[in-house]
Protein backbone atom coordinates (compact mmCIF):
# COMPACT_ATOMS: atom_id res chain seq x y z
CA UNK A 1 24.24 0.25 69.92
CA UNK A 2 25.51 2.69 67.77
CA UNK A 3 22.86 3.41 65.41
CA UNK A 4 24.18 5.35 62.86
CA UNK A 5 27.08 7.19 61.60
CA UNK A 6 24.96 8.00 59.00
CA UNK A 7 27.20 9.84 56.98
CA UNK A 8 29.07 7.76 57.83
CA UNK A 9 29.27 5.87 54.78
CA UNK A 10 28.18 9.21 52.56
CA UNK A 11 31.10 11.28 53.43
CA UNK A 12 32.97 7.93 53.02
CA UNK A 13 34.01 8.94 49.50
CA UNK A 14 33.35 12.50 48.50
CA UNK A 15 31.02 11.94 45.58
CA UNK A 16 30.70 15.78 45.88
CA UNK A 17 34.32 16.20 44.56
CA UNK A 18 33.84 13.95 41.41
CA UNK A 19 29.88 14.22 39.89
CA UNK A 20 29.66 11.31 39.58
CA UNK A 21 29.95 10.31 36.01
CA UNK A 22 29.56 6.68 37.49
CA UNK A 23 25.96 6.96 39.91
CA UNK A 24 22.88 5.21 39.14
CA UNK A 25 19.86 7.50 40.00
CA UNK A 26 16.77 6.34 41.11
CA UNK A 27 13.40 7.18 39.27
CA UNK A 28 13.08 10.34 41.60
CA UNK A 29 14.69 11.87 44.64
CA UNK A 30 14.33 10.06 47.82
CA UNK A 31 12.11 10.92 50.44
CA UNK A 32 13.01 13.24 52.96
CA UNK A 33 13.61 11.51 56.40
CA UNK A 34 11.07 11.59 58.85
CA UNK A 35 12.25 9.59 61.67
CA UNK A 36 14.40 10.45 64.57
CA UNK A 37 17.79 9.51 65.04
CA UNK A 38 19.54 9.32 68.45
CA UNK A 39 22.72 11.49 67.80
CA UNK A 40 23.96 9.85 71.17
CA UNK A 41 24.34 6.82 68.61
CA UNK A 42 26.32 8.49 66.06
CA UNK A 43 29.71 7.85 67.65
CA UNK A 44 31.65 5.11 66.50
CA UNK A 45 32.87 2.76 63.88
CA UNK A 46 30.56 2.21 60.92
CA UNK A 47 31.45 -0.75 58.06
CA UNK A 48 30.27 0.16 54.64
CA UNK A 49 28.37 -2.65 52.73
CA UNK A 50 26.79 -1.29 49.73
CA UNK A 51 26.99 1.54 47.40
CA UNK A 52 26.16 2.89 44.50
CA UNK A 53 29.15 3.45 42.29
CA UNK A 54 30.87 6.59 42.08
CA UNK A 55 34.24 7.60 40.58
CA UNK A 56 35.47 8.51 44.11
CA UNK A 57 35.65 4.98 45.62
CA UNK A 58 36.29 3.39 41.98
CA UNK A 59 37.90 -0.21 43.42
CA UNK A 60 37.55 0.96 46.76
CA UNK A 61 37.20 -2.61 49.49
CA UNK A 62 36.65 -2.33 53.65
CA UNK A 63 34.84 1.03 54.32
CA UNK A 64 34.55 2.33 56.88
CA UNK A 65 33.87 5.42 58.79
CA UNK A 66 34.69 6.67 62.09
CA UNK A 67 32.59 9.13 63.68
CA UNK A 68 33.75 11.26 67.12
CA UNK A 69 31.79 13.92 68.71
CA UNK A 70 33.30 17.16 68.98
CA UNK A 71 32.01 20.66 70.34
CA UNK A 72 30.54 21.79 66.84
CA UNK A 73 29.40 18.12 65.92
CA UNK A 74 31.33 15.34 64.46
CA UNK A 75 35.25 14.47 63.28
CA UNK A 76 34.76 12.10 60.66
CA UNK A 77 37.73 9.49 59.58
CA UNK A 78 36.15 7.42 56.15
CA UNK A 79 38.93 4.56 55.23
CA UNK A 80 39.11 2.44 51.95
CA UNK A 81 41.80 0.62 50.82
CA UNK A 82 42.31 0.22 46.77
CA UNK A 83 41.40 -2.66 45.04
CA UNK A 84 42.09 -4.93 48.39
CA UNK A 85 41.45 -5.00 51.58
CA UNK A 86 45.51 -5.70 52.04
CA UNK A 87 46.14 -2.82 49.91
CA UNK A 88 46.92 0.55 51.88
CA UNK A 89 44.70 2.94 53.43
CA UNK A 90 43.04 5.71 51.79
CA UNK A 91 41.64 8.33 54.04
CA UNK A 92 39.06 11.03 53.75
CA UNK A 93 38.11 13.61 56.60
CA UNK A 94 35.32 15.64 57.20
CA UNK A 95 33.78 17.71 59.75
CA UNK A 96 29.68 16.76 59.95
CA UNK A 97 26.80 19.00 61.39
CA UNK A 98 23.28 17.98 62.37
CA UNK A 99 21.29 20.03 59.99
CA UNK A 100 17.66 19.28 60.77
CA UNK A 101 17.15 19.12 64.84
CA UNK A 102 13.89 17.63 64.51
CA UNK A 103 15.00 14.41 62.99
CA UNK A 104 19.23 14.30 63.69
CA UNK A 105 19.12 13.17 59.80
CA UNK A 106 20.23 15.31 58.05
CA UNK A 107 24.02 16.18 58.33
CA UNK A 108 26.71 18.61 55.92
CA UNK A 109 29.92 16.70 55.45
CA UNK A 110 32.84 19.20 54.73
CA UNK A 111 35.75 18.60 53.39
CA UNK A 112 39.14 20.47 52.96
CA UNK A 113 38.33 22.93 55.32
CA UNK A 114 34.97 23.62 54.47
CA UNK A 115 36.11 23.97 50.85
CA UNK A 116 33.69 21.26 49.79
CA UNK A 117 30.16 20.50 51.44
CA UNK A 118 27.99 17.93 50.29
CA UNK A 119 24.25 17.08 52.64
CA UNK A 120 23.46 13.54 53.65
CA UNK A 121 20.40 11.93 54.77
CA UNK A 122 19.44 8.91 56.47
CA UNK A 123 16.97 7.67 54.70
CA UNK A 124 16.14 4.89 56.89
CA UNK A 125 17.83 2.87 60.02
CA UNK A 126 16.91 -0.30 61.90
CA UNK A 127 19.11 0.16 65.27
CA UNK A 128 17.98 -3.51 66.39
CA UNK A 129 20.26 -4.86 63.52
CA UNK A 130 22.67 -1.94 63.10
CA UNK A 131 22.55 -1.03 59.93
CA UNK A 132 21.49 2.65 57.66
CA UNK A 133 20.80 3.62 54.76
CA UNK A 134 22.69 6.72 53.58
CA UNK A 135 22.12 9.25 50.76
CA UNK A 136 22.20 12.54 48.89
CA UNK A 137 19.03 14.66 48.58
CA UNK A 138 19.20 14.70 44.79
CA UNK A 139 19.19 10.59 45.18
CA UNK A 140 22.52 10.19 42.90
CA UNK A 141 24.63 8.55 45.90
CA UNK A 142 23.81 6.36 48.19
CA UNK A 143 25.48 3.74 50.96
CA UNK A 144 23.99 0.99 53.56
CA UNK A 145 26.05 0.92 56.06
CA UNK A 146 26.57 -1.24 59.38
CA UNK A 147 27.73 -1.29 62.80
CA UNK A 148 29.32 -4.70 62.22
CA UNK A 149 32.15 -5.76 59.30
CA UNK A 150 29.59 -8.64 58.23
CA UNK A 151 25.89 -7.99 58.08
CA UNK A 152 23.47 -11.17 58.91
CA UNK A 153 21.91 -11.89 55.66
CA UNK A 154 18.35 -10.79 56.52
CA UNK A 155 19.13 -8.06 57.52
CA UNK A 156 21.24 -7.19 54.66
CA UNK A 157 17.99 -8.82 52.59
CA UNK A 158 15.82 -6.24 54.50
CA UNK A 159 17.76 -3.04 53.82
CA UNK A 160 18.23 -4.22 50.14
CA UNK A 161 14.27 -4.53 49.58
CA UNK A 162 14.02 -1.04 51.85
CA UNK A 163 16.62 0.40 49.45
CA UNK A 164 14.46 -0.78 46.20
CA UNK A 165 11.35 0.33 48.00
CA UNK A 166 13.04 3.66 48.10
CA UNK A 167 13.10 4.11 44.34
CA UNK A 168 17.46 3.16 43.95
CA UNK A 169 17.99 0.25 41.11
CA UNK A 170 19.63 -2.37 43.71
CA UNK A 171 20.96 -4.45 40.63
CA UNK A 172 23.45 -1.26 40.04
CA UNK A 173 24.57 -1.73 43.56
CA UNK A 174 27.94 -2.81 44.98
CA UNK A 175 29.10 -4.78 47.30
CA UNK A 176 32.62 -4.38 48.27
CA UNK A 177 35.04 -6.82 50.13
CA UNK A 178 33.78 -6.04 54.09
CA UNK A 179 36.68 -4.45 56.58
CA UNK A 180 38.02 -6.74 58.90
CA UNK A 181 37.40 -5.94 62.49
């Protein structure tokens, strides 16, 4: 059970690079997480479900991000393909580091060297259904992302209400067409 390449969707498009003329804010910042994450679960493949938009994945179908441990953290591969899930890949790397020990939630994606940064948080997980919910401190971005291409619908129901509960307008959200495994 990998429970959460939590930036996993976030770094999956670099809102950092664009401002995001496109994002839907919610009413206020989100909530710092509080809850522990198992970085021994952060490994893996992670399918992006929802987002709020933002010019960087304008059109973008089958997110995903890979996530790999390395000696200062995490290699990060974050795939979309433009306009269809047939259409070729566009890829994004990043290097992520766990930012906040206490919780493992709070990660810097870098891009381009370090050139651009950007913090994530996950603001929540459920690990017994695989899915997160990822984010930007100043609430502009955020993704709900899952360990599986196709998310059952309650649980996708349950992190939807979760993601409204959390302030985020869930009528501005998007759903793209899922990866294939």
């Amino acid at each position: 059970m990998r429970i959460l390449p939590l930036a996993i969707a976030a770094a999956l498009t670099l809102p950092v690079l664009t401002g995001g003329a496109n994002a839907a804010a919610p009413v206020a910042p989100p909530p710092a997480p509080t809850d522990r994450i198992e970085l021994t679960k952060m490994t893996g493949r992670w399918y992006e479900v929802a987002r709020l938009p933002n010019k960087t994945q304008k059109d973008c179908q089958a997110g995903i991000s890979e996530w790999a441990k390395d000696a200062d953290g995490y290699d990060v591969l974050q795939v979309c393909h433009r306009g269809s899930v047939t259409a070729p890949p566009t890829e994004w790397k990043a290097k992520a580091k766990v930012l906040d020990p206490k919780t493992n939630a709070k990660f810097k994606m870098s891009f381009f060297g370090g050139l651009i940064s950007q913090e994530y948080w996950v603001l929540d997980h459920k690990s017994d259904q695989g899915w997160l919910i990822l984010g930007t401190p100043n609430g502009k971005y955020l993704w709900l992302m899952s360990q599986h291409p196709l998310l059952a619908a309650g649980a996708k129901a349950q992190a939807v209400a979760r993601i409204k509960q959390l302030g985020y307008d869930v009528g501005a959200l998007e759903f793209p067409q899922p990866a294939r495994n």
